[in-house]
C-alpha atoms as a PDB file:
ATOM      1  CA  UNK A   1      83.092  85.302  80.144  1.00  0.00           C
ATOM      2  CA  UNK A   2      86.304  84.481  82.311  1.00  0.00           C
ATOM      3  CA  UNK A   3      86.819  85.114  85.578  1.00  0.00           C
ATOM      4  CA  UNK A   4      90.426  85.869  85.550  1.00  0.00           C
ATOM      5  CA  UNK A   5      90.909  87.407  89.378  1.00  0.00           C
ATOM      6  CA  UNK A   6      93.240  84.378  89.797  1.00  0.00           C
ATOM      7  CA  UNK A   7      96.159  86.340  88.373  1.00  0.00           C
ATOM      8  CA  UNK A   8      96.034  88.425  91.245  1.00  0.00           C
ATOM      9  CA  UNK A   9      96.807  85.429  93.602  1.00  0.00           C
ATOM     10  CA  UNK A  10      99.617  82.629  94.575  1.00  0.00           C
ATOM     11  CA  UNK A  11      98.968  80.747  91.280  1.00  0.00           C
ATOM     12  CA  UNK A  12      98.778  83.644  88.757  1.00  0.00           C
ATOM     13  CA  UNK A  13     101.678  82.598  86.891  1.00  0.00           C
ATOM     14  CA  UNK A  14     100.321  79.161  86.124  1.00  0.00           C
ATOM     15  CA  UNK A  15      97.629  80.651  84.739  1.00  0.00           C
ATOM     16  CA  UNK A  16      99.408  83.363  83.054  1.00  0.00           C
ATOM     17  CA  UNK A  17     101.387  80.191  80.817  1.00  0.00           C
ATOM     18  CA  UNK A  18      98.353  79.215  79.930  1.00  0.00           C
ATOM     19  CA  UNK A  19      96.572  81.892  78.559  1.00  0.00           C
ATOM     20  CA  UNK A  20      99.705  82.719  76.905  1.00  0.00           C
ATOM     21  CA  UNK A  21     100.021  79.600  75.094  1.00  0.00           C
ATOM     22  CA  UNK A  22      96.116  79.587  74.515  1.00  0.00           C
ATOM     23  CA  UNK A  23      96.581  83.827  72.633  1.00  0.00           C
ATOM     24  CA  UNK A  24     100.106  83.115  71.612  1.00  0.00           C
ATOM     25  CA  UNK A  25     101.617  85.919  74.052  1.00  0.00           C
ATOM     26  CA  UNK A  26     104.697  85.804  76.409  1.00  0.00           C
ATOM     27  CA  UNK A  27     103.505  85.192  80.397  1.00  0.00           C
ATOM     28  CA  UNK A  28     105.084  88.709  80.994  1.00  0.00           C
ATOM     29  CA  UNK A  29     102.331  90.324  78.476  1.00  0.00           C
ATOM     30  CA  UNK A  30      99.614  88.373  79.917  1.00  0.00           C
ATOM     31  CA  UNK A  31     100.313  89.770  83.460  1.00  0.00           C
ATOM     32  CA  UNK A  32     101.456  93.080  82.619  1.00  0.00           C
ATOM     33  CA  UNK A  33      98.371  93.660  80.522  1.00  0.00           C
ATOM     34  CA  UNK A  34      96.419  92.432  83.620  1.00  0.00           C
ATOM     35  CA  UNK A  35      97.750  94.806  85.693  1.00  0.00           C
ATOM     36  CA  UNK A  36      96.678  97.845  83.114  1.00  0.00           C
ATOM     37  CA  UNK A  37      93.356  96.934  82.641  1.00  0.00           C
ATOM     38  CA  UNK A  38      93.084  96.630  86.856  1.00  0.00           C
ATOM     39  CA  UNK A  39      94.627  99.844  86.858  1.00  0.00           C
ATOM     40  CA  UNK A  40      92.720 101.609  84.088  1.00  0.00           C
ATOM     41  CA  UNK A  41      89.406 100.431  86.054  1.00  0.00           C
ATOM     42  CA  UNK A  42      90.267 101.004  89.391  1.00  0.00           C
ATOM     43  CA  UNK A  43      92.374 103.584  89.537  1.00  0.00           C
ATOM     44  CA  UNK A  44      91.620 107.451  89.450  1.00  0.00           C
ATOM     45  CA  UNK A  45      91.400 110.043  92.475  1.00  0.00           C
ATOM     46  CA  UNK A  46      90.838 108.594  95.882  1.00  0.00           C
ATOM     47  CA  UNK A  47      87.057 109.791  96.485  1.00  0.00           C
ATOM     48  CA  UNK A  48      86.334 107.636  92.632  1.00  0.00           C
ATOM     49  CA  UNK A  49      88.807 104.478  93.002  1.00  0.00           C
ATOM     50  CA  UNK A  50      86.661 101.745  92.689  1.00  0.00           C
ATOM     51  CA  UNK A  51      86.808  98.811  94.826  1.00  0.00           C
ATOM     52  CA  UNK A  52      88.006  95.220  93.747  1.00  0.00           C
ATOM     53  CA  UNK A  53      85.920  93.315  95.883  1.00  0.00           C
ATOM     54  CA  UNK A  54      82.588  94.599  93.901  1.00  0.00           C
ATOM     55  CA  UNK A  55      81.126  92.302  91.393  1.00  0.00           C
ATOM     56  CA  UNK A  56      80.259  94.868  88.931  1.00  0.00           C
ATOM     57  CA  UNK A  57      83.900  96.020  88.991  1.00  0.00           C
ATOM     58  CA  UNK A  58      85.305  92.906  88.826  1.00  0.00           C
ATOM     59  CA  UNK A  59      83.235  91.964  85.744  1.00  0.00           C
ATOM     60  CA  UNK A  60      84.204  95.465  83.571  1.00  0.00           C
ATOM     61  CA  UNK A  61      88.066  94.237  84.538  1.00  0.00           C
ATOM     62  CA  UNK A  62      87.511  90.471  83.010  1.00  0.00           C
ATOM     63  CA  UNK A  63      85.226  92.134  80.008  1.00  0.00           C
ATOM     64  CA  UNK A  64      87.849  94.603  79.173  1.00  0.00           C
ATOM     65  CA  UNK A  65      91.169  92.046  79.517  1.00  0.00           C
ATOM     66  CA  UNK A  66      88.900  89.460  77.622  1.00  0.00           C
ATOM     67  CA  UNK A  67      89.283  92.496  75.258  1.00  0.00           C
ATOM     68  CA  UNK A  68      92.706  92.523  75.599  1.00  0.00           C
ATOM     69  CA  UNK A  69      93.331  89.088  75.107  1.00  0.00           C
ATOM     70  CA  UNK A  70      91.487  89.139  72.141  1.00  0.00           C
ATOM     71  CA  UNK A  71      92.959  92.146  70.393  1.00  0.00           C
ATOM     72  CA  UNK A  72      96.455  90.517  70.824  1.00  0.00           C
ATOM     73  CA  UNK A  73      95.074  87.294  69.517  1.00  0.00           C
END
């Protein structure tokens, strides 16, 4: 599986042209549904947000937007 924490740093849009020529998706869609899926797994109230910097977290985030990627595919 992926590691696709880049597109959270200076070079996430390079990266966001080319998974979006690799899925056939706009740049725009690949970040936005980056964002979600960081969202949808770290977000929540503050005693439950979960922290980016874990492993385990960071590998449900790539799993599920390997999902995404895939679904739009």
């Amino acid at each position: 599986m992926s590691n696709y924490s880049a597109l959270l740093g200076p070079d996430r849009y390079d990266l966001a042209v080319k998974l979006a020529q690799q899925y056939h998706l706009d740049p725009s869609q690949v970040l936005f549904g980056y964002l979600q899926v960081v969202s949808d797994v770290t977000g929540g109230t503050e005693a439950d947000q979960a922290d980016l910097h874990d492993p385990k977290v960071m590998a449900v985030v790539n799993e599920q937007f390997d999902h995404f990627l895939k679904r739009r595919h």
